[in-house]
N, C-alpha and C. Protein backbone atom coordinates (compact mmCIF):
# COMPACT_ATOMS: atom_id res chain seq x y z
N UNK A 1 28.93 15.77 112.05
CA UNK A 1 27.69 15.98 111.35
C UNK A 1 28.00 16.58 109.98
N UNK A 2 27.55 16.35 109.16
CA UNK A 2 27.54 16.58 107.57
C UNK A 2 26.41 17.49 107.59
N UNK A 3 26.33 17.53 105.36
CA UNK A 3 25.45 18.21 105.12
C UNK A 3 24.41 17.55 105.24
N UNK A 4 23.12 17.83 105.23
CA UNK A 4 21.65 17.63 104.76
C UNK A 4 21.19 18.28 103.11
N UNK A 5 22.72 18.61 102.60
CA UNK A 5 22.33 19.13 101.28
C UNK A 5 21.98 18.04 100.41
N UNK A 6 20.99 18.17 99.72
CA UNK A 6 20.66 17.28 99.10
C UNK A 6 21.25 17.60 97.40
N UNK A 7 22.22 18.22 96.91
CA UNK A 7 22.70 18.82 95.67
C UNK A 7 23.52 17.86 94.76
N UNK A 8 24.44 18.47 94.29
CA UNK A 8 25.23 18.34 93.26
C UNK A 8 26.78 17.26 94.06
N UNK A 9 27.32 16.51 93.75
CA UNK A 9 27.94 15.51 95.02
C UNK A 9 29.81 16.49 95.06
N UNK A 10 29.89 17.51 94.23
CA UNK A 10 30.55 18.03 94.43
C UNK A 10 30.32 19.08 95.21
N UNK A 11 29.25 19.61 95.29
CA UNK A 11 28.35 20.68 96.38
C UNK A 11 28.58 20.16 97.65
N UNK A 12 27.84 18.90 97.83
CA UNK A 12 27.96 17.55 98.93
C UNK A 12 29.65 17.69 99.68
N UNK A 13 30.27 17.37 98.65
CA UNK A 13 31.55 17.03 99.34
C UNK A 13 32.39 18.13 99.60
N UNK A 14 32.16 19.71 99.29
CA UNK A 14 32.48 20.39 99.48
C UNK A 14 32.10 21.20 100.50
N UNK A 15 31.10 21.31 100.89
CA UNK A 15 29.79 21.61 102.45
C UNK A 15 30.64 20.82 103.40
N UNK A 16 30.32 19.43 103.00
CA UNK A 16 30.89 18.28 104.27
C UNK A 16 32.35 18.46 104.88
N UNK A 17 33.76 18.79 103.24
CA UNK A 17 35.11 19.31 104.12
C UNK A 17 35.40 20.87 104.72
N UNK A 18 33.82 21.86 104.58
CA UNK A 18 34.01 22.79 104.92
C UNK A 18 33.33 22.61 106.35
N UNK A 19 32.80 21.77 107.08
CA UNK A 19 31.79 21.68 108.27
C UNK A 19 32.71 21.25 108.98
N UNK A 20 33.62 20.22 108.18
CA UNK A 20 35.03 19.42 109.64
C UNK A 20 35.64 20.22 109.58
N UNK A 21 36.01 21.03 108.53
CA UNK A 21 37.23 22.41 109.02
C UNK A 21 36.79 22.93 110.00
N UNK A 22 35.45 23.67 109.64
CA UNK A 22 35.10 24.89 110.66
C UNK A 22 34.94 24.03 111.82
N UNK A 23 34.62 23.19 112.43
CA UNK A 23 34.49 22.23 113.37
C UNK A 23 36.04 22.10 114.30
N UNK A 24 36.84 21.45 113.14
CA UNK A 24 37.89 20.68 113.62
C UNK A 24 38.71 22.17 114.55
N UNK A 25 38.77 23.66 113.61
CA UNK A 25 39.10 24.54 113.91
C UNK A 25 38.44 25.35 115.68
N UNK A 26 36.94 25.52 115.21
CA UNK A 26 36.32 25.48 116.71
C UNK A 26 36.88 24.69 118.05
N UNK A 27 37.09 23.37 117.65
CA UNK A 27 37.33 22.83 118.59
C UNK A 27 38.42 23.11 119.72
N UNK A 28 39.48 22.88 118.18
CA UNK A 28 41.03 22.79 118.57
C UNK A 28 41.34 24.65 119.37
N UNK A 29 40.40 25.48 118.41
CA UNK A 29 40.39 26.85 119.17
C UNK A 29 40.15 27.05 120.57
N UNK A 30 38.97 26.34 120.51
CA UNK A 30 38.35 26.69 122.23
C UNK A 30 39.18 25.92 123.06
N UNK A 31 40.22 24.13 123.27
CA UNK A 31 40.80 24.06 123.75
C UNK A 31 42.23 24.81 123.84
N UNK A 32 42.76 25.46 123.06
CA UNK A 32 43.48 26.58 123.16
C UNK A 32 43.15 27.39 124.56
N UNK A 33 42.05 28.02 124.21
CA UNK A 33 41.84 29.16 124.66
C UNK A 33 41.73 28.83 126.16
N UNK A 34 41.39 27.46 126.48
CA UNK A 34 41.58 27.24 127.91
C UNK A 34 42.75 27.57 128.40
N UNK A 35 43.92 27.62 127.83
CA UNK A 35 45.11 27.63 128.86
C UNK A 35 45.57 29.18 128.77
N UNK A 36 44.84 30.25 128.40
CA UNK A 36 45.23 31.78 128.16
C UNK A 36 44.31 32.57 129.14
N UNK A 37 45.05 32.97 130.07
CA UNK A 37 44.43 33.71 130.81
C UNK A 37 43.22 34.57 131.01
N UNK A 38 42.52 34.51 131.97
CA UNK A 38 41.23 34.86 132.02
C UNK A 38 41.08 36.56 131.29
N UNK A 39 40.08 36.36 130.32
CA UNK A 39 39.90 37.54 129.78
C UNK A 39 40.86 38.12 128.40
N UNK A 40 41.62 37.61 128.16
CA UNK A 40 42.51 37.50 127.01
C UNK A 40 41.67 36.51 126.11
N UNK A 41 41.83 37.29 125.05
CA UNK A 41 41.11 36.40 123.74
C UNK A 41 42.02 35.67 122.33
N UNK A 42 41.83 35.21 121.85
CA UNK A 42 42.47 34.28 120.74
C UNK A 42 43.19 35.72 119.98
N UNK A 43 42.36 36.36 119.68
CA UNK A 43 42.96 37.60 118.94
C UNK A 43 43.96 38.17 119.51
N UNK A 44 43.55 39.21 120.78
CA UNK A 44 44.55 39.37 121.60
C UNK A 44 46.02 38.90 121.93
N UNK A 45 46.00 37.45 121.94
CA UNK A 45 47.01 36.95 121.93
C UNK A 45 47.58 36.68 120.83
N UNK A 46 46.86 36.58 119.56
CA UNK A 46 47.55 36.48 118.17
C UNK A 46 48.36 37.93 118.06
N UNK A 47 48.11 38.93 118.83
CA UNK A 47 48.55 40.54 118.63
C UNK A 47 49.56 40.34 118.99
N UNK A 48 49.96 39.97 120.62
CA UNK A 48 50.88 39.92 121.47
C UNK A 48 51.95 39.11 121.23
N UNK A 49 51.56 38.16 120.26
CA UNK A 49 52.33 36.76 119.48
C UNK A 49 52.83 37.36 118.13
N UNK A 50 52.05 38.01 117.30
CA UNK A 50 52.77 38.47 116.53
C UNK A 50 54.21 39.99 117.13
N UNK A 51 53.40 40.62 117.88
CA UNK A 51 54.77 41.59 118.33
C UNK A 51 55.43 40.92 118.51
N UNK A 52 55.81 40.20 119.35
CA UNK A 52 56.60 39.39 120.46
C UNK A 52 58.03 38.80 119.12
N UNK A 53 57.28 38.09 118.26
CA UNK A 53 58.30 37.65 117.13
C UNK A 53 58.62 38.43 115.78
N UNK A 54 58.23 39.53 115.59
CA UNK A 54 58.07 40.08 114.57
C UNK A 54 58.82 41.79 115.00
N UNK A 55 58.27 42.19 116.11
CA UNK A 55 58.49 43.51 116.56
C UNK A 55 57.10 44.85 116.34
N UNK A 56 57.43 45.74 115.93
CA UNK A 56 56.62 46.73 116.48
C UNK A 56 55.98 46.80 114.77
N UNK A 57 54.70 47.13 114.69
CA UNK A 57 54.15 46.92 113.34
C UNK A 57 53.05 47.50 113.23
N UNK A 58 52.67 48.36 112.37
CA UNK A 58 51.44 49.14 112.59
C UNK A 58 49.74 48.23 112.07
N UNK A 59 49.23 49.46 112.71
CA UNK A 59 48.16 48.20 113.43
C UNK A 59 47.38 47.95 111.68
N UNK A 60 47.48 48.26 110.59
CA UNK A 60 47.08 47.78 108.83
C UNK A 60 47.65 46.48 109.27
N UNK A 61 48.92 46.25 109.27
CA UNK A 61 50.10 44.96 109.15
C UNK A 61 49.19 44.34 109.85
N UNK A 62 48.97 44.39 111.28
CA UNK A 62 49.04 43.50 112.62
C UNK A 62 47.21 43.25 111.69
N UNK A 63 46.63 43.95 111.28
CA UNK A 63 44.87 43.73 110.90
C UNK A 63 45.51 42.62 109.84
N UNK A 64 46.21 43.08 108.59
CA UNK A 64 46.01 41.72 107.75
C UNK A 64 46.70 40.42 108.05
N UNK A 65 47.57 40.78 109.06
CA UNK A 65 48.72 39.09 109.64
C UNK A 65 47.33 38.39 110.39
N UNK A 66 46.55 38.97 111.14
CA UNK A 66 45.57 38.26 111.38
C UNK A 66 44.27 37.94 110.82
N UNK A 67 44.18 38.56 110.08
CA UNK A 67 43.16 38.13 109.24
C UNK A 67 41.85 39.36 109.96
N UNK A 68 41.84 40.38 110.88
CA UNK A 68 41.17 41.19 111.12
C UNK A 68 40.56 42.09 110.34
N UNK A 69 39.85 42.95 110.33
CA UNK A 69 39.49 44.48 110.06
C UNK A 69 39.54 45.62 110.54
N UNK A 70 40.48 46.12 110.22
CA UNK A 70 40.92 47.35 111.26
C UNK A 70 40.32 48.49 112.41
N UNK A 71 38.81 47.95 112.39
CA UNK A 71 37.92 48.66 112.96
C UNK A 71 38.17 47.52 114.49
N UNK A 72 38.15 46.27 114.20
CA UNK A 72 38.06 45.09 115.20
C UNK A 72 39.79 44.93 116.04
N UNK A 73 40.58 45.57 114.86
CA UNK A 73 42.22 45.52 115.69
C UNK A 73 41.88 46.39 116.31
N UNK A 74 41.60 47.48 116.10
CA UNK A 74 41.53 49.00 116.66
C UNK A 74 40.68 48.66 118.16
N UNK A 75 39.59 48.02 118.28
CA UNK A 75 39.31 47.49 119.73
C UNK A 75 40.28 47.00 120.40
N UNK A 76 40.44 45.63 119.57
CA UNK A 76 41.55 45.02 120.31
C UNK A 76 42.96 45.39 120.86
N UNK A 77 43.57 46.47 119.96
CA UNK A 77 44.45 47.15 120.46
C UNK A 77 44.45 48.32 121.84
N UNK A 78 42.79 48.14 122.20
CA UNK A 78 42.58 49.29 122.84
C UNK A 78 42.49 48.91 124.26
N UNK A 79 42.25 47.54 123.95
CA UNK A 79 41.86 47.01 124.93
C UNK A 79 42.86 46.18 125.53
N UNK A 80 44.26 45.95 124.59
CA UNK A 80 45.48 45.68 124.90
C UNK A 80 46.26 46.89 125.50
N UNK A 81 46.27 48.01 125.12
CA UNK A 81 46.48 49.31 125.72
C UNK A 81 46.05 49.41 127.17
N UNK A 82 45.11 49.48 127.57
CA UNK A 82 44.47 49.89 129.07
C UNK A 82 45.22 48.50 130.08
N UNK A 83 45.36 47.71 129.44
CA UNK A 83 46.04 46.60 130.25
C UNK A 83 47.35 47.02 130.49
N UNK A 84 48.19 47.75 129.70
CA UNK A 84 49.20 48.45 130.01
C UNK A 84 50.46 46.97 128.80
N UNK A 85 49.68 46.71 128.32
CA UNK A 85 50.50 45.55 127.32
C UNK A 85 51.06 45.52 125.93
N UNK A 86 50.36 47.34 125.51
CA UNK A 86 51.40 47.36 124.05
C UNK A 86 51.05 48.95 124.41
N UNK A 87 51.81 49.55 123.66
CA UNK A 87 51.84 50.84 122.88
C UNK A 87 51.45 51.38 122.10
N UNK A 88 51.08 52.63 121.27
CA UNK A 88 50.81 52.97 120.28
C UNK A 88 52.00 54.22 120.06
N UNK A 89 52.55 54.39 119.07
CA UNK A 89 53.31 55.54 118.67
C UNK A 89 52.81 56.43 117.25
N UNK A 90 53.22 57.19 116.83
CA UNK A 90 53.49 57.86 115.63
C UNK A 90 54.52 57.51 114.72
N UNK A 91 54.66 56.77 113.48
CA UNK A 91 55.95 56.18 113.05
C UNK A 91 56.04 57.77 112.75
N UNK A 92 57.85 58.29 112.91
CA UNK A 92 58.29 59.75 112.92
C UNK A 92 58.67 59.52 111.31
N UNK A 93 58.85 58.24 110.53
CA UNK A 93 58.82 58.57 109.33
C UNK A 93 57.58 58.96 108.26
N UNK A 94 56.52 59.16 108.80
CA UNK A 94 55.10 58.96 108.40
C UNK A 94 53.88 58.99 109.66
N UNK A 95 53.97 60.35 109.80
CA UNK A 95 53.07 60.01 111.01
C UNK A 95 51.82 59.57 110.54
N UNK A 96 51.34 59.18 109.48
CA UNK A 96 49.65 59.22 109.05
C UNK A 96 49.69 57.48 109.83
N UNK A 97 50.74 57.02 110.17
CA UNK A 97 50.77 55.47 110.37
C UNK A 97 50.92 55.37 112.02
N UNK A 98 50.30 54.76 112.36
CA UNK A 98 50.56 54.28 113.88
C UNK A 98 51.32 52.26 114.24
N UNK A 99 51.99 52.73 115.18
CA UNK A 99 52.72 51.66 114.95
C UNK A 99 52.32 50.76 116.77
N UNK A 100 52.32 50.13 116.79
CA UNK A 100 51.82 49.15 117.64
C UNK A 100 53.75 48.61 118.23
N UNK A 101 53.68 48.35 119.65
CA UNK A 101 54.55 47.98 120.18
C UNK A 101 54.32 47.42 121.49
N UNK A 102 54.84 46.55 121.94
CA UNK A 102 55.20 45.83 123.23
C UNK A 102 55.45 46.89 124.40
N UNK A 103 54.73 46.62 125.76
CA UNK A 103 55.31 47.08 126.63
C UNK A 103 56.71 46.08 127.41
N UNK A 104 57.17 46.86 128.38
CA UNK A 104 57.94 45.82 129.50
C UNK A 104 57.23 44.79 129.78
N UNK A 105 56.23 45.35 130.11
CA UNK A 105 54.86 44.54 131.26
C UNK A 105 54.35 43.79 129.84
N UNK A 106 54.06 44.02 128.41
CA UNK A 106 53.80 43.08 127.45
C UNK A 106 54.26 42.51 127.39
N UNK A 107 55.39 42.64 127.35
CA UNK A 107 57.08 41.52 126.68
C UNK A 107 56.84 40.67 127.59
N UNK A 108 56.74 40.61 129.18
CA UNK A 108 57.06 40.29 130.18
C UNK A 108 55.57 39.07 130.25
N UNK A 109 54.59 39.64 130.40
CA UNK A 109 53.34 38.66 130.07
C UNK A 109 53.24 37.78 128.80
N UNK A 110 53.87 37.99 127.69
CA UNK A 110 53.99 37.27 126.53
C UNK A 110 54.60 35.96 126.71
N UNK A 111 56.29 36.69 127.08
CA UNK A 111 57.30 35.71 127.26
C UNK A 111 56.67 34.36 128.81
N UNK A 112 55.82 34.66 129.55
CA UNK A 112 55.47 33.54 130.30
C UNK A 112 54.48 32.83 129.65
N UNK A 113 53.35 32.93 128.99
CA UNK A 113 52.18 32.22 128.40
C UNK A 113 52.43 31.58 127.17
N UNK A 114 53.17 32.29 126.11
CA UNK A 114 53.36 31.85 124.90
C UNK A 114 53.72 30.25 125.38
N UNK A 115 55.17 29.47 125.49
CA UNK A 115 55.07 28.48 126.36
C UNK A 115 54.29 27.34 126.44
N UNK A 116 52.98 28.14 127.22
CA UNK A 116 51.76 27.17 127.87
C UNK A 116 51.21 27.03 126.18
N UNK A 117 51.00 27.91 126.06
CA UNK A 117 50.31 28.17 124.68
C UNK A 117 50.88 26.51 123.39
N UNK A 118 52.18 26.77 122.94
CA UNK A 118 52.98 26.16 122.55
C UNK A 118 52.69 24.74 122.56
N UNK A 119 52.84 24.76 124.33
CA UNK A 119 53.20 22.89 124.36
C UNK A 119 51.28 22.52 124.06
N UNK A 120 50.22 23.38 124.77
CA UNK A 120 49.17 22.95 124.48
C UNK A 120 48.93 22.81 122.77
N UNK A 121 49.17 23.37 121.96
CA UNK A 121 48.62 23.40 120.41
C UNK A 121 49.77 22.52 120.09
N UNK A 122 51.06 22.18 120.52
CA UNK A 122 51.79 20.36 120.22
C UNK A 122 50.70 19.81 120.78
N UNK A 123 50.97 19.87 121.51
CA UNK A 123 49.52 18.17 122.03
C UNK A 123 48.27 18.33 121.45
N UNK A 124 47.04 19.07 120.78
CA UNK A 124 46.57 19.12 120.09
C UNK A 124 46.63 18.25 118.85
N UNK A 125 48.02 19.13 118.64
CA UNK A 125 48.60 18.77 116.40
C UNK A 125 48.97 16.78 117.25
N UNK A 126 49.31 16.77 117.67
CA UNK A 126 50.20 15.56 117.95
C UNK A 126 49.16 14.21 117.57
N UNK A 127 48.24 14.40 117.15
CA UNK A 127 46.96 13.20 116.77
C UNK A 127 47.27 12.62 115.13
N UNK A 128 48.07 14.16 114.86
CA UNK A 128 48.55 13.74 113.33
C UNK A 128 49.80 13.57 113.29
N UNK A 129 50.67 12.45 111.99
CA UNK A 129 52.27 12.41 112.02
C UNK A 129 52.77 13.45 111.37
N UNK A 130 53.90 13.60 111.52
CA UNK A 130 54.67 15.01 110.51
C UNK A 130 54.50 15.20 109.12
N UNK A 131 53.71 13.65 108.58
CA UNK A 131 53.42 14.01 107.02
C UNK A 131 52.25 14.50 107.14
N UNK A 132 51.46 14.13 108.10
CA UNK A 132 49.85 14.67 107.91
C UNK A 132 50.12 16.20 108.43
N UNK A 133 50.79 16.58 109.31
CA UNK A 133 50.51 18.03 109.89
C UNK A 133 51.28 19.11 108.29
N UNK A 134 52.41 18.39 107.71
CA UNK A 134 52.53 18.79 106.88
C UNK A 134 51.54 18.67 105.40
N UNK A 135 51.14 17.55 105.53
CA UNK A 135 49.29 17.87 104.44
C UNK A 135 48.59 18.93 104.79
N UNK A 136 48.35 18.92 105.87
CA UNK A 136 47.65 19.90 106.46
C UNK A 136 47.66 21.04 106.04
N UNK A 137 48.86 21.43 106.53
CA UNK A 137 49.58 23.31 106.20
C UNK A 137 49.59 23.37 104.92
N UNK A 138 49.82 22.52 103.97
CA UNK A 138 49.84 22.66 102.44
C UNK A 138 48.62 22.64 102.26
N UNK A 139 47.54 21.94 102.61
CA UNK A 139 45.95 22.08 102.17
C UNK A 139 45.28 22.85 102.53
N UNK A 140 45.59 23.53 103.70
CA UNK A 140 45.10 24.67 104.21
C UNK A 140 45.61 25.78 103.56
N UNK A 141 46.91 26.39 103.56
CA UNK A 141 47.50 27.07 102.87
C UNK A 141 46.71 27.47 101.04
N UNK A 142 46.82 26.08 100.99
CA UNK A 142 46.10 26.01 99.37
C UNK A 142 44.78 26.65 99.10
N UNK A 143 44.11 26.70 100.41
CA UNK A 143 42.59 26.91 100.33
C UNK A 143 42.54 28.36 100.92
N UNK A 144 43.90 28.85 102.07
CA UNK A 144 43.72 30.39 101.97
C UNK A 144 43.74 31.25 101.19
N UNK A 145 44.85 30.80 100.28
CA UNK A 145 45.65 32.21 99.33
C UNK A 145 44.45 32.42 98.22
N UNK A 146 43.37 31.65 97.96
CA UNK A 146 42.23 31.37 96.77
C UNK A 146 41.95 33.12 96.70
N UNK A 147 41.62 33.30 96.05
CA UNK A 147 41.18 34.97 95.35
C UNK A 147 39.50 34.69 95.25
């Protein structure tokens, strides 16, 4: 479904590739999210995905790698906490900073799902060839970094 804007045809065509993004994105999200365990959320697992490859990172970092607000990591971290799936410390070089870390039991739940995760978002991307998935990341890319 398109716009109903009736405007300017650059208005038009700019509405219309912003409706299949947000669309194409919804979609491909919510089939994601089928294969991630009950009660774990897209975010959540973007947390657990970024520790997992990155390491221990305080929760500013882990808010802008995802595109969060630190009021919304700060749930999510809390709620990754009581699960017994990351940590929180005091960095001892700066305590004003809290640093986010993996448990055993995180590492351990990460390292089995990521995987499922993986081969599902290949089969997803796999509708496009390696030049289009690479259009993609460059056109997307192009349209994040915008100021």
């Amino acid at each position: 479904m398109g716009t109903r804007h009736r405007g300017e045809i650059e208005e038009i065509n700019a509405l219309n590739a912003f409706i299949k993004l947000q669309r194409a994105s919804e979609s491909v999200s919510s089939r994601v999210h089928a294969v991630l365990p009950a009660g774990l959320t897209i975010t959540q697992f973007g947390v657990l995905e970024a520790l997992l490859h990155i390491g221990p990172l305080c929760q500013g970092e882990l808010a802008e790698k995802l595109l969060r607000s630190g009021g919304n990591l700060t749930l999510v971290v809390d709620n990754l906490e009581k699960a017994g799936y990351v940590a929180r410390e005091r960095d001892p070089a700066d305590r004003r900073f809290v640093v986010v870390k993996l448990t055993d039991k995180g590492s351990k739940f990460i390292g089995e799902i990521f995987p499922r995760v993986v081969a599902n978002v290949t089969r997803e991307m796999n509708v496009l060839s390696s030049t289009e998935l690479f259009d993609l990341c460059r056109l997307c890319k192009k349209i994040g970094v915008r100021h």
